[in-house]
N, C-alpha and C. Protein backbone atom coordinates (compact mmCIF):
# COMPACT_ATOMS: atom_id res chain seq x y z
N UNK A 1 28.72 104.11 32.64
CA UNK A 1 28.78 104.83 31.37
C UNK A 1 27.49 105.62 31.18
N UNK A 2 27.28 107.19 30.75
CA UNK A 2 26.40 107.56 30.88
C UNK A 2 25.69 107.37 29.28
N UNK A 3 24.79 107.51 29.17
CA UNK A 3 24.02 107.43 28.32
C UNK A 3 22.89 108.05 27.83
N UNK A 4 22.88 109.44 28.18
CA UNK A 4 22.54 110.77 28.13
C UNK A 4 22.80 111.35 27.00
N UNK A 5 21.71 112.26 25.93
CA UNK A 5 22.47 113.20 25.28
C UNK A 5 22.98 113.79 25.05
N UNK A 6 24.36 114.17 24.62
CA UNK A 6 25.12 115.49 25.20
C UNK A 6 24.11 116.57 24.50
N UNK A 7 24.47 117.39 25.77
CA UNK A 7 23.60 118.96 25.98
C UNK A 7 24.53 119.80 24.48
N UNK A 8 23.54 120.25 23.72
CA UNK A 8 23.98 120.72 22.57
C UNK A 8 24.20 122.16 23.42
N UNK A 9 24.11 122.86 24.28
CA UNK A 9 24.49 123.76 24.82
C UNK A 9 26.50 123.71 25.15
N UNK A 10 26.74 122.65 25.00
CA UNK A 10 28.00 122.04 25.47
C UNK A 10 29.05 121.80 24.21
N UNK A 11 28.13 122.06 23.01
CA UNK A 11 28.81 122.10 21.51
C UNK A 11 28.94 123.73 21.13
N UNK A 12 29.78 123.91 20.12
CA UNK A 12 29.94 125.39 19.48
C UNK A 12 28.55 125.73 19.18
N UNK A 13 28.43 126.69 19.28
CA UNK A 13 27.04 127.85 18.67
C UNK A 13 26.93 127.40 16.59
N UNK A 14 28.48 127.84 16.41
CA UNK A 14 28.48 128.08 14.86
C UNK A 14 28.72 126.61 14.44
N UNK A 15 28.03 126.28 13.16
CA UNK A 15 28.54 125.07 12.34
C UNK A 15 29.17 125.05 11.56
N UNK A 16 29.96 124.26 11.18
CA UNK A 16 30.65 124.07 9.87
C UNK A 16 30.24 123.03 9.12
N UNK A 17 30.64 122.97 7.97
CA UNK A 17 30.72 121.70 7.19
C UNK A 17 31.62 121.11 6.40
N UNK A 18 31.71 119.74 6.25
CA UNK A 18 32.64 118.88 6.52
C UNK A 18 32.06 117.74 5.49
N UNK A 19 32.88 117.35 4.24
CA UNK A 19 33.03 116.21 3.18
C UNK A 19 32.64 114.83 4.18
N UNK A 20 31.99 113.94 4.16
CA UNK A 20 31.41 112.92 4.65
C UNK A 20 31.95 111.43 3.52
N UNK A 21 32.47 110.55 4.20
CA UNK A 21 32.84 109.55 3.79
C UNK A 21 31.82 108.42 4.16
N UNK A 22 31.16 107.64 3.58
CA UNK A 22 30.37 106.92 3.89
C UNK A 22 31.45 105.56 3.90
N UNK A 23 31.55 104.33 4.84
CA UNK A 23 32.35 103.30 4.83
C UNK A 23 31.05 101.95 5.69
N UNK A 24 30.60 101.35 4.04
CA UNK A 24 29.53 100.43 4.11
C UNK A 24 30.65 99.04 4.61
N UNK A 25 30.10 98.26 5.28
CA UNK A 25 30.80 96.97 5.62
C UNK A 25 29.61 96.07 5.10
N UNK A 26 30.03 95.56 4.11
CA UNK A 26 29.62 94.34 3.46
C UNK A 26 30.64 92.75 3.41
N UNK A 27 31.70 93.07 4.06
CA UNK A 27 32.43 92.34 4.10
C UNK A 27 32.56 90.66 4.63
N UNK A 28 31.48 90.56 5.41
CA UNK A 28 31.46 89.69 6.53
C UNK A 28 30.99 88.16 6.17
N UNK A 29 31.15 87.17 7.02
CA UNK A 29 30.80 86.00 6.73
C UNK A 29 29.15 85.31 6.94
N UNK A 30 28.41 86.33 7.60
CA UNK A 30 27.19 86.26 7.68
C UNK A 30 26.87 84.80 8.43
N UNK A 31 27.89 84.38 9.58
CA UNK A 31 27.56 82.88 9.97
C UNK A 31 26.20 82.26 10.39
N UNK A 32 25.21 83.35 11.41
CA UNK A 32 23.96 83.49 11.43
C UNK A 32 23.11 83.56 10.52
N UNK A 33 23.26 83.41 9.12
CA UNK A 33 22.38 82.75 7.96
C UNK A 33 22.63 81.81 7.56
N UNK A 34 22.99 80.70 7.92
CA UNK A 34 23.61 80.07 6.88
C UNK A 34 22.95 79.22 5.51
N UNK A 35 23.69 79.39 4.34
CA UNK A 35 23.50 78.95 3.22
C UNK A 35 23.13 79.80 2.03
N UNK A 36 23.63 80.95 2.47
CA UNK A 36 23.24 81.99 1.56
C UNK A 36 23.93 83.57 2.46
N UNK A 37 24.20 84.19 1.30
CA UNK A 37 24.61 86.01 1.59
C UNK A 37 23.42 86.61 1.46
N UNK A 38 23.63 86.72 3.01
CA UNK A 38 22.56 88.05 3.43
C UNK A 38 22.32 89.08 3.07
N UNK A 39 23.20 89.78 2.85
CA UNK A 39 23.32 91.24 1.90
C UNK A 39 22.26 90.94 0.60
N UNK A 40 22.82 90.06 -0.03
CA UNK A 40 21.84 89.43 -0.79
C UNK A 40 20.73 89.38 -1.06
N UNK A 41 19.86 88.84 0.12
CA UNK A 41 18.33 89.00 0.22
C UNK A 41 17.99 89.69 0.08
N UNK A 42 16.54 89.71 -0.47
CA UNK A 42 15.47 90.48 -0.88
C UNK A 42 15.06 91.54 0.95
N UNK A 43 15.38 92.54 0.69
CA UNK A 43 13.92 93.46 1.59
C UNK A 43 13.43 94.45 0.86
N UNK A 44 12.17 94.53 1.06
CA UNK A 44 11.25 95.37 0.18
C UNK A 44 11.58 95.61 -1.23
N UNK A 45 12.11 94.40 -2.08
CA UNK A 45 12.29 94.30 -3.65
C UNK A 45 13.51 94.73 -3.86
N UNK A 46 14.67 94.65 -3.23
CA UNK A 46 15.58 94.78 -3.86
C UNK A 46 17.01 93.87 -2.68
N UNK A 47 18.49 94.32 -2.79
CA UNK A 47 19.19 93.13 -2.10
C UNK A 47 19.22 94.66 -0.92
N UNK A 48 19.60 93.97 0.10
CA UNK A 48 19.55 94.98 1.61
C UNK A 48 20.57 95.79 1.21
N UNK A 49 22.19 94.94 0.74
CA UNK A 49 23.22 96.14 1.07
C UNK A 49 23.05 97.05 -0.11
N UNK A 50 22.22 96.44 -1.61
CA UNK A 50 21.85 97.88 -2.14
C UNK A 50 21.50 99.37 -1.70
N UNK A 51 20.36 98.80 -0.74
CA UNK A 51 19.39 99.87 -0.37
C UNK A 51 20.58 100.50 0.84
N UNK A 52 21.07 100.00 1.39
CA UNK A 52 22.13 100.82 2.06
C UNK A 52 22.91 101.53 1.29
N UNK A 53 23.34 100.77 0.70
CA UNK A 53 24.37 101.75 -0.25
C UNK A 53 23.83 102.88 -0.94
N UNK A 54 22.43 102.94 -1.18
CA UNK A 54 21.86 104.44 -1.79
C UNK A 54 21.43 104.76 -0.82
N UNK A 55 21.25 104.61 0.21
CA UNK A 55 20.88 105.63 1.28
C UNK A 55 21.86 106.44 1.57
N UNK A 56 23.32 105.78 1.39
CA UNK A 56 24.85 106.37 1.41
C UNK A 56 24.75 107.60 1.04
N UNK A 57 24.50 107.08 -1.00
CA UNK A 57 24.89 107.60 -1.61
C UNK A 57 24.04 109.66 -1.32
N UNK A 58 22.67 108.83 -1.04
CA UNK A 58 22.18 110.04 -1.10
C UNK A 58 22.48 111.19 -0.34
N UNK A 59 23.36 110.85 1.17
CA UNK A 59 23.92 111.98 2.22
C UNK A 59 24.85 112.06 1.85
N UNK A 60 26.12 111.24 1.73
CA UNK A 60 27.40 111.44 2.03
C UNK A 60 28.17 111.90 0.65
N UNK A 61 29.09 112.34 0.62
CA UNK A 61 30.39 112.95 -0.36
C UNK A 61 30.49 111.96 -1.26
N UNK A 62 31.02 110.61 -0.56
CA UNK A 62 31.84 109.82 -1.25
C UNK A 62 31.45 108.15 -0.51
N UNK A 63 30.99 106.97 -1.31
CA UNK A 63 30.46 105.98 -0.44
C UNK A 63 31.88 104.60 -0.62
N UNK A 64 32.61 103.83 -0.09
CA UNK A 64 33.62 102.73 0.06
C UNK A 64 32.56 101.67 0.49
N UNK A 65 32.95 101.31 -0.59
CA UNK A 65 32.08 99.73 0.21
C UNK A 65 33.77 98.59 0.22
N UNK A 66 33.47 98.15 1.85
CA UNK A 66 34.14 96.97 2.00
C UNK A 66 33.76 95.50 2.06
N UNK A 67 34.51 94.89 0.98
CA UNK A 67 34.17 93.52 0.68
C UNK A 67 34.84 92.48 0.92
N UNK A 68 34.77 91.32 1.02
CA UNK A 68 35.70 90.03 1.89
C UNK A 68 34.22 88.62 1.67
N UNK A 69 34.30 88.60 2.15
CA UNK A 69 32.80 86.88 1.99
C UNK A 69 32.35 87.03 0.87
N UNK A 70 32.14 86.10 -0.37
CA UNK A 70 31.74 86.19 -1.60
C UNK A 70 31.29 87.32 -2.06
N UNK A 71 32.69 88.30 -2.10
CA UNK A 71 33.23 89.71 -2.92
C UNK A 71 32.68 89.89 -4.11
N UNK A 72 32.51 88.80 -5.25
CA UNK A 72 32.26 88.59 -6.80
C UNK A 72 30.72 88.95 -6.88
N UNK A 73 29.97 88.30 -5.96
CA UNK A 73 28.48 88.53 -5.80
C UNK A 73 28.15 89.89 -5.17
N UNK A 74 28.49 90.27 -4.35
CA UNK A 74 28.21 91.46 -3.80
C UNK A 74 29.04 92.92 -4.60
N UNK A 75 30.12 92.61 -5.19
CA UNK A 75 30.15 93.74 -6.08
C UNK A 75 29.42 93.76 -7.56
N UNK A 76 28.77 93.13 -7.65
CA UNK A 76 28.24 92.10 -9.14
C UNK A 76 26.80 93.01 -8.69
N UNK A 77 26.26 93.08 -7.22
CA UNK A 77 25.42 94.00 -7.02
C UNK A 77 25.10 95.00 -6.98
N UNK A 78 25.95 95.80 -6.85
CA UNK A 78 26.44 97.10 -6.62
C UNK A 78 27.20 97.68 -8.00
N UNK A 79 27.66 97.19 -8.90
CA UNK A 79 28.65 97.48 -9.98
C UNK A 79 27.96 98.90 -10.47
N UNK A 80 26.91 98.43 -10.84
CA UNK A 80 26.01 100.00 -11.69
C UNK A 80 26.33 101.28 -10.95
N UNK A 81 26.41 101.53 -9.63
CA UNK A 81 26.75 102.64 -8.28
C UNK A 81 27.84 103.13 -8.40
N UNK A 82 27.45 104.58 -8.13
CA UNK A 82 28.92 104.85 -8.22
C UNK A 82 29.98 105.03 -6.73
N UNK A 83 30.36 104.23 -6.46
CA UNK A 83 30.73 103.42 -5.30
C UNK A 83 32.61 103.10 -5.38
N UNK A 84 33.12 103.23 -4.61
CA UNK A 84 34.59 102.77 -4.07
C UNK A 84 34.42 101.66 -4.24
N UNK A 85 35.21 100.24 -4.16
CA UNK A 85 35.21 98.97 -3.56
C UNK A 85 36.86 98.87 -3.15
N UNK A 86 36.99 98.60 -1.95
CA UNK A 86 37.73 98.00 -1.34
C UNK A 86 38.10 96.38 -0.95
N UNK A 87 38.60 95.66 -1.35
CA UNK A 87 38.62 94.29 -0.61
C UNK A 87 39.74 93.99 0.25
N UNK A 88 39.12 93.45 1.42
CA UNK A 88 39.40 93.19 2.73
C UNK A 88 39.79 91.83 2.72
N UNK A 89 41.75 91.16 3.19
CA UNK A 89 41.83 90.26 2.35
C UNK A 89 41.56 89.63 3.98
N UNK A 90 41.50 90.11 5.18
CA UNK A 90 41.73 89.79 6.91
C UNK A 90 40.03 90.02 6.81
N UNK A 91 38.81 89.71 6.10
CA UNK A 91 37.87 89.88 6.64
C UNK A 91 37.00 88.48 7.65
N UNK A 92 38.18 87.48 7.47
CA UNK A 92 37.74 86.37 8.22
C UNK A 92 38.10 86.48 9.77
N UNK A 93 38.88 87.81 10.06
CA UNK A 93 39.41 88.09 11.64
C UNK A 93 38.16 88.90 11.77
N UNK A 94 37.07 89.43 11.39
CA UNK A 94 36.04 90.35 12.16
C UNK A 94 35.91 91.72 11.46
N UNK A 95 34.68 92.26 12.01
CA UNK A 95 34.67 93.41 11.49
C UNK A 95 35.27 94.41 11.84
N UNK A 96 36.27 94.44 13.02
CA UNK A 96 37.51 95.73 13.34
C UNK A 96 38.67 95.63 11.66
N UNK A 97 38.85 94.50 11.09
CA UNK A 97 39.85 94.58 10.42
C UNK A 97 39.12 95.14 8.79
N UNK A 98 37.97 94.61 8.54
CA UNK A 98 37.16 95.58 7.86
C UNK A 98 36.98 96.98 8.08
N UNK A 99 36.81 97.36 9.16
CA UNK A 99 36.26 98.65 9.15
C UNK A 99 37.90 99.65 8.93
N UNK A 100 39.20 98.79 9.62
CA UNK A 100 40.37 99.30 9.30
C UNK A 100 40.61 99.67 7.76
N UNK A 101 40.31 98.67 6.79
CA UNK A 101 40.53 98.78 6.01
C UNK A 101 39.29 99.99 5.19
N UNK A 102 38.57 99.98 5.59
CA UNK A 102 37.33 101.07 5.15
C UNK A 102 38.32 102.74 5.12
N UNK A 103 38.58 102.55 6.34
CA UNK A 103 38.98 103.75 6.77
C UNK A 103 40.40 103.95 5.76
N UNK A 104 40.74 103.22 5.72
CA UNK A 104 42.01 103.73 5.09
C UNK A 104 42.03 104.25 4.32
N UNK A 105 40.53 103.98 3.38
CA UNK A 105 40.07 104.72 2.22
C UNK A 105 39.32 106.35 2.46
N UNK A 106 39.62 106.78 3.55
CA UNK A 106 38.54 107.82 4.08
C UNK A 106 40.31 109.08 3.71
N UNK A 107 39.41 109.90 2.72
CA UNK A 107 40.87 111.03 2.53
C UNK A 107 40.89 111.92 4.15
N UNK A 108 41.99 112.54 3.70
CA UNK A 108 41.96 113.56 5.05
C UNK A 108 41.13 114.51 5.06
N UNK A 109 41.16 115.02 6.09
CA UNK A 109 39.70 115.90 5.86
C UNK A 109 38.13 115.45 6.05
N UNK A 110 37.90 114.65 5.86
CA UNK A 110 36.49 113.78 5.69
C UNK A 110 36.28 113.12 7.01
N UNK A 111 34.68 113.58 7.69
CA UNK A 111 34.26 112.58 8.57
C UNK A 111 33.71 111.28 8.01
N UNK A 112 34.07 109.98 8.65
CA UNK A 112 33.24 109.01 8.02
C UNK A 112 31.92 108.49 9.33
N UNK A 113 31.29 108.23 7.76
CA UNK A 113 29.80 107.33 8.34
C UNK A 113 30.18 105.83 8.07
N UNK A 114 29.78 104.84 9.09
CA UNK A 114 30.09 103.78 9.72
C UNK A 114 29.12 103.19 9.19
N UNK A 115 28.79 102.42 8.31
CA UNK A 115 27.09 101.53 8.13
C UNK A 115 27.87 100.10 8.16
N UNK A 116 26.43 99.70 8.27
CA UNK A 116 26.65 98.16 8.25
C UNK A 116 25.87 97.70 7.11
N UNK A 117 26.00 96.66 5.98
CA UNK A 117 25.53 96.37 5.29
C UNK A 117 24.12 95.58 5.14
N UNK A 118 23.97 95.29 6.85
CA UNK A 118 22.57 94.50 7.01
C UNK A 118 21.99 95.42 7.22
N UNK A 119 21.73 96.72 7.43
CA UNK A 119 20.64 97.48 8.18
C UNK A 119 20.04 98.41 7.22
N UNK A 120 19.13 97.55 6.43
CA UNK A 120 18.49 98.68 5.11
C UNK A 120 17.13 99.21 5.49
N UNK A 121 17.10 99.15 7.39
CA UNK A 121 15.92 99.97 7.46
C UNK A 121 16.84 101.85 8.10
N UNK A 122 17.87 101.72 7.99
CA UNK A 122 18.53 103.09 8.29
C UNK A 122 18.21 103.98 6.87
N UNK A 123 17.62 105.27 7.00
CA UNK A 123 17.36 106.12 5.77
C UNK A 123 18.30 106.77 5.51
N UNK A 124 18.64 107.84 4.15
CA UNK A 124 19.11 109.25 4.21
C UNK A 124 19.21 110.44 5.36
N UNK A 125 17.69 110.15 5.92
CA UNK A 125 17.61 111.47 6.42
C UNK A 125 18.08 111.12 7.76
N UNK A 126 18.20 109.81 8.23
CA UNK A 126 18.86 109.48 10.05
C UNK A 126 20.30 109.80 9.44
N UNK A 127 20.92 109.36 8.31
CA UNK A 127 22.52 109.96 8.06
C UNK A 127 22.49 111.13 8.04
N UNK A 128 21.71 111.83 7.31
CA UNK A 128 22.13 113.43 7.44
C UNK A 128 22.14 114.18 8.55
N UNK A 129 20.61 113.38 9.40
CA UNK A 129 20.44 114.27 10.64
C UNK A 129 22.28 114.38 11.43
N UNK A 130 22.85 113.09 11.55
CA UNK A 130 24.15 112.77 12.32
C UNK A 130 25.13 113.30 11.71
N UNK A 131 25.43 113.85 10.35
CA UNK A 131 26.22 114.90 9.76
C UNK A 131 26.28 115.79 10.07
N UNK A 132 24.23 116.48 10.47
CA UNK A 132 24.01 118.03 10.92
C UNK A 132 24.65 117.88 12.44
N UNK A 133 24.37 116.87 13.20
CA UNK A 133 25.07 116.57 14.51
C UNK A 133 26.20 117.01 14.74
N UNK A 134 26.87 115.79 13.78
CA UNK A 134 28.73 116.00 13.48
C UNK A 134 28.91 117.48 13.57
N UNK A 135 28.24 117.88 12.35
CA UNK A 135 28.91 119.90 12.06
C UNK A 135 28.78 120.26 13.22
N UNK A 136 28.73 120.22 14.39
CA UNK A 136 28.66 121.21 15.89
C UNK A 136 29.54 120.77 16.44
N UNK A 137 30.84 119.93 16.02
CA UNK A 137 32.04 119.47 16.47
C UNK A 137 32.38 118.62 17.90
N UNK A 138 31.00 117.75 17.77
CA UNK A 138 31.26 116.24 18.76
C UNK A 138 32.44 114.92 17.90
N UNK A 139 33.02 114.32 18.19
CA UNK A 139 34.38 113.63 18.15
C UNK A 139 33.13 112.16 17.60
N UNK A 140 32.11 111.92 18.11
CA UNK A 140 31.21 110.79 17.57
C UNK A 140 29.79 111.15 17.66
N UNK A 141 29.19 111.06 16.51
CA UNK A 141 27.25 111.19 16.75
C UNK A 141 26.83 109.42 16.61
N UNK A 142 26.27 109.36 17.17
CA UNK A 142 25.05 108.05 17.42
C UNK A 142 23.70 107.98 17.58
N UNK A 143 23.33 107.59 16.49
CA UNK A 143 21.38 108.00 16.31
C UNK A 143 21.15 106.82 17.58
N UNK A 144 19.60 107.24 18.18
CA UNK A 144 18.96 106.61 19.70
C UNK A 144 17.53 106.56 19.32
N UNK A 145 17.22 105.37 19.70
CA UNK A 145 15.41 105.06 19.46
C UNK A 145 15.58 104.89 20.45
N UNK A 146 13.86 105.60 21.39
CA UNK A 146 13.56 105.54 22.56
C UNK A 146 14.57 105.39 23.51
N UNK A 147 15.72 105.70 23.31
CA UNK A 147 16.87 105.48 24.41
C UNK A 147 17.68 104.43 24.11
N UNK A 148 17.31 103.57 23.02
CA UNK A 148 18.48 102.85 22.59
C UNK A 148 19.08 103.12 21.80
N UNK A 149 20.99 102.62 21.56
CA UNK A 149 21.82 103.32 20.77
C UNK A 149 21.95 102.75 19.57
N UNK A 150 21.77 103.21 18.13
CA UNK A 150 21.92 101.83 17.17
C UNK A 150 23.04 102.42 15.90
N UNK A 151 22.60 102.49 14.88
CA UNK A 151 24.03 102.52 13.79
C UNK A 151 23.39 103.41 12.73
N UNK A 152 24.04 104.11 11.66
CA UNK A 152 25.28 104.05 11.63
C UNK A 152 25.91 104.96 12.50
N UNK A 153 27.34 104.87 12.98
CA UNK A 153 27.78 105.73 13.29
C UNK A 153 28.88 106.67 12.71
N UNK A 154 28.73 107.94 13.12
CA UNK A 154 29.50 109.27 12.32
C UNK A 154 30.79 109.41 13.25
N UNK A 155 32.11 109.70 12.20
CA UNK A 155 33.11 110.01 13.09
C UNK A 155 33.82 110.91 12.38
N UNK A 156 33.68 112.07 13.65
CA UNK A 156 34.74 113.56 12.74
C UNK A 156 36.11 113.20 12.74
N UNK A 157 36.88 113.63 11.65
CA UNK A 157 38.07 113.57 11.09
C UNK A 157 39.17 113.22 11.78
N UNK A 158 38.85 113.72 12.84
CA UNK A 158 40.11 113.55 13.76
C UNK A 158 39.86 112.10 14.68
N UNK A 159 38.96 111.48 14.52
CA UNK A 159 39.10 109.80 14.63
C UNK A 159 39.20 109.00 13.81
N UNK A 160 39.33 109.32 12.64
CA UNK A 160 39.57 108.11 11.50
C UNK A 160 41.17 107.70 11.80
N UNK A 161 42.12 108.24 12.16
CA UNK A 161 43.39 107.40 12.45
C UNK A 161 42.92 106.31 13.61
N UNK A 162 41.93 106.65 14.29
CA UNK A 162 41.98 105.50 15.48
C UNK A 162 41.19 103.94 14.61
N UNK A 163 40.31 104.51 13.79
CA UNK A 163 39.48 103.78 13.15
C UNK A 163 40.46 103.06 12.38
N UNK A 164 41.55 103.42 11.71
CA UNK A 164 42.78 102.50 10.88
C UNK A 164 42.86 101.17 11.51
N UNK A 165 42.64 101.43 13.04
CA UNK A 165 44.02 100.69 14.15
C UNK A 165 43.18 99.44 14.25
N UNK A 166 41.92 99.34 13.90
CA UNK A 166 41.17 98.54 14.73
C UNK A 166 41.30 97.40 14.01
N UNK A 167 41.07 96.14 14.52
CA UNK A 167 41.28 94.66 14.67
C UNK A 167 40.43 93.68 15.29
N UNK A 168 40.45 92.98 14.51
CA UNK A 168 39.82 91.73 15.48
C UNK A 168 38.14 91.56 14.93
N UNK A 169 37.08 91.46 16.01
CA UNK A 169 35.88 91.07 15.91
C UNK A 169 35.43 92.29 16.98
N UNK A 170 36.23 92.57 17.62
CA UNK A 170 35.49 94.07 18.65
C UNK A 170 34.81 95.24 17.83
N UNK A 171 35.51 95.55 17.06
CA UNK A 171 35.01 96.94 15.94
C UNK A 171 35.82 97.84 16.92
N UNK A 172 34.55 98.80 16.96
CA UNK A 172 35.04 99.94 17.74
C UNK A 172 34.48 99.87 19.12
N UNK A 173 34.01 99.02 19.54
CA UNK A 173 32.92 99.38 20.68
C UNK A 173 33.83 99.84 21.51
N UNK A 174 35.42 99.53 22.11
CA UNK A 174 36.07 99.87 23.00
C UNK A 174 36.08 101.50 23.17
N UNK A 175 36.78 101.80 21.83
CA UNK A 175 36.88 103.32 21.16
C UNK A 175 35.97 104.10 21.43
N UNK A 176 34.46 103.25 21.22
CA UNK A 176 33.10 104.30 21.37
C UNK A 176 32.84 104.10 23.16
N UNK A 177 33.23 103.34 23.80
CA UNK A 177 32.68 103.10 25.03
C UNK A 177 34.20 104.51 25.90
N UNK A 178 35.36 104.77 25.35
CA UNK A 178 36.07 104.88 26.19
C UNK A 178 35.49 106.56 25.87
N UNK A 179 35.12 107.19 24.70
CA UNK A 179 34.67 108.40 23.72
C UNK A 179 33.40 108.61 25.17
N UNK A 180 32.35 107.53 25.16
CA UNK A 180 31.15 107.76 25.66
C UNK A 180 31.93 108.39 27.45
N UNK A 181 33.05 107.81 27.80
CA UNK A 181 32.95 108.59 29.34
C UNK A 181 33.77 109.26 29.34
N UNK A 182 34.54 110.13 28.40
CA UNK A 182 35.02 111.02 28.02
C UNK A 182 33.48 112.46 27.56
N UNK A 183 32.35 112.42 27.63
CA UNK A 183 31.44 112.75 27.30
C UNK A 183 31.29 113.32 25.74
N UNK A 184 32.17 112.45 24.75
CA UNK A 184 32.55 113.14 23.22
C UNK A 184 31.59 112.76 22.42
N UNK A 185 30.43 111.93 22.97
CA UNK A 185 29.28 111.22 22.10
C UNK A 185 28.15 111.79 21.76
N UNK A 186 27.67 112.30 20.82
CA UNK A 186 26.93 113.13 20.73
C UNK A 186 25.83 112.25 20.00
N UNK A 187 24.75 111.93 21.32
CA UNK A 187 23.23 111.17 20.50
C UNK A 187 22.17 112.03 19.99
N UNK A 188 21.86 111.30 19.00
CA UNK A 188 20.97 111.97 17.93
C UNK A 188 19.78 111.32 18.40
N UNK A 189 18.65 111.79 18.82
CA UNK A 189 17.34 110.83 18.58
C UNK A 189 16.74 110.82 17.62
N UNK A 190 16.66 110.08 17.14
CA UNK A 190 15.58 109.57 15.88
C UNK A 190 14.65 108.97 15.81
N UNK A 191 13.37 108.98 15.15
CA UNK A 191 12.00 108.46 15.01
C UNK A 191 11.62 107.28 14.33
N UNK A 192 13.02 106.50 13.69
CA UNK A 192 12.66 105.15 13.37
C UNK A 192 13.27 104.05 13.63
N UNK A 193 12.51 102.74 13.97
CA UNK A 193 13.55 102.04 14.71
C UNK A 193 14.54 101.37 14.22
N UNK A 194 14.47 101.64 12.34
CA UNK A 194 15.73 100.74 11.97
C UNK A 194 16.99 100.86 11.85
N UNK A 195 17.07 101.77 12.74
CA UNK A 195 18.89 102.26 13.34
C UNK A 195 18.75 100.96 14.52
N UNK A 196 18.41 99.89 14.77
CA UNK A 196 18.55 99.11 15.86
C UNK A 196 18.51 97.87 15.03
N UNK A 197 17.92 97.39 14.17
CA UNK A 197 17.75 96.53 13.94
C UNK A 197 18.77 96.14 12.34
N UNK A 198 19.34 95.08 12.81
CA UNK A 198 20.06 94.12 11.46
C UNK A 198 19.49 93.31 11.66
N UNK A 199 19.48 92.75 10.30
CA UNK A 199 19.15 91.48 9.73
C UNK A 199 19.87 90.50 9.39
N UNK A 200 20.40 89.79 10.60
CA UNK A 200 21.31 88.58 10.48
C UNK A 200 20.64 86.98 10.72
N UNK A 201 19.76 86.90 10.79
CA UNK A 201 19.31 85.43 11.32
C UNK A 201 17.85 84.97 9.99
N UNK A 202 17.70 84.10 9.93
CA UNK A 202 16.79 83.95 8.93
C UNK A 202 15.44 84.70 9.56
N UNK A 203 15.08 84.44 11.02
CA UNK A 203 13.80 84.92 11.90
C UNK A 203 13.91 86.40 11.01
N UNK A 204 14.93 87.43 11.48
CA UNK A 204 14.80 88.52 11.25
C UNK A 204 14.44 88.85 10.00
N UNK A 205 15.05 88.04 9.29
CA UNK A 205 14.72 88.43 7.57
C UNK A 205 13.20 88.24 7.43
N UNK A 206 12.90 87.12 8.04
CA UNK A 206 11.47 86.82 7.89
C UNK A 206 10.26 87.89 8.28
N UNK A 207 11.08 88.21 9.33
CA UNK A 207 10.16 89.17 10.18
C UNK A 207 9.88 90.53 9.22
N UNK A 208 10.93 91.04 8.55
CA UNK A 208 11.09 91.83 7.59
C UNK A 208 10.18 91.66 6.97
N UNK A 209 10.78 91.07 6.01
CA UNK A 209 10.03 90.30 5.12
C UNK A 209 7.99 90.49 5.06
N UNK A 210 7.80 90.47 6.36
CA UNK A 210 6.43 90.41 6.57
C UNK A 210 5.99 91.49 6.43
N UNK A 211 6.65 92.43 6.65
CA UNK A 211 5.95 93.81 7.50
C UNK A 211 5.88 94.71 6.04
């Protein structure tokens, strides 16, 4: 699988633009913390999937947050936002059946952005950069630190039916791995590393936490 940037020489010259669906997954059982919702925790003074969710808010059109693992608390966080909520009643099968249900909420027309609800070191400006990406008409953008691939990821319009289909605990990786040797992946490099890093384990929070 290559893992190369596609050559923006290899995209249209002209851009367009395109309504952006943001589809936050907050849904999950967080088994790697246990005794508490992660989303929850404190990073840098406030709960993580907040600060995701306004990083949403600040690029994208329109933000869906999907919910499933103590739903009552995590929309109880978010309520003030002006935010979608979806609940995901299959969110104990994985995050493919979440992110199905995300999507379902994505109108036609609209690329969606893929976040994950642990990763509140991803900014505004790594989403927008992968919007400005998207507009040159790659099928998937994926922001890259130093050569690694991390989240969220952007998907133009014409993959959100595949995004419906998905199931299970895989997500998309199949979808994005079969896209990547098809050469439809269009990596973004970016200058910070918290497109790589979630915060699922108490270490990590901690580690956070410190810095």
């Amino acid at each position: 699988m290559s893992t190369k940037p596609m050559n923006p020489a290899g995209l249209p010259e002209q851009t367009f633009t395109m309504p952006v669906t943001a589809i936050v997954l907050a849904a999950g059982m967080g088994r790697r913390m246990p005794g508490q919702n992660k989303l929850l925790m404190a990073v840098q003074g406030q709960a993580m999937v907040r600060t995701v969710v306004q990083q949403a808010l600040q690029a994208c059109d329109q933000v869906v947050v999907v919910l499933g693992h103590d739903a009552a608390s995590v929309r109880a966080e978010l309520q003030d936002l002006p935010v979608h909520f979806i609940h995901n009643p299959r969110y104990a099968e994985g995050m493919g059946a979440s992110l199905s249900a995300g999507a379902h909420e994505v109108p036609a027309g609209h690329a969606a952005l893929v976040c994950l609800g642990d990763m509140p070191g991803v900014t505004a400006q790594v989403m927008q950069a992968l919007i400005r990406a998207g507009s040159r008409g790659a099928a998937v953008c994926r922001p890259s630190y130093e050569g690694q691939l991390g989240n969220p990821v952007w998907w133009a319009p014409a993959q959100v039916h595949a995004l419906r289909q998905m199931q299970g605990d895989v997500g998309a990786r199949i979808l994005l791995a079969a896209l990547h040797e098809e050469g439809r992946v269009c990596e973004v490099p970016v200058s910070t590393s918290g497109v790589l890093w979630d915060i699922d384990t108490p270490q990590a929070w901690a580690e956070v936490s410190e810095t």
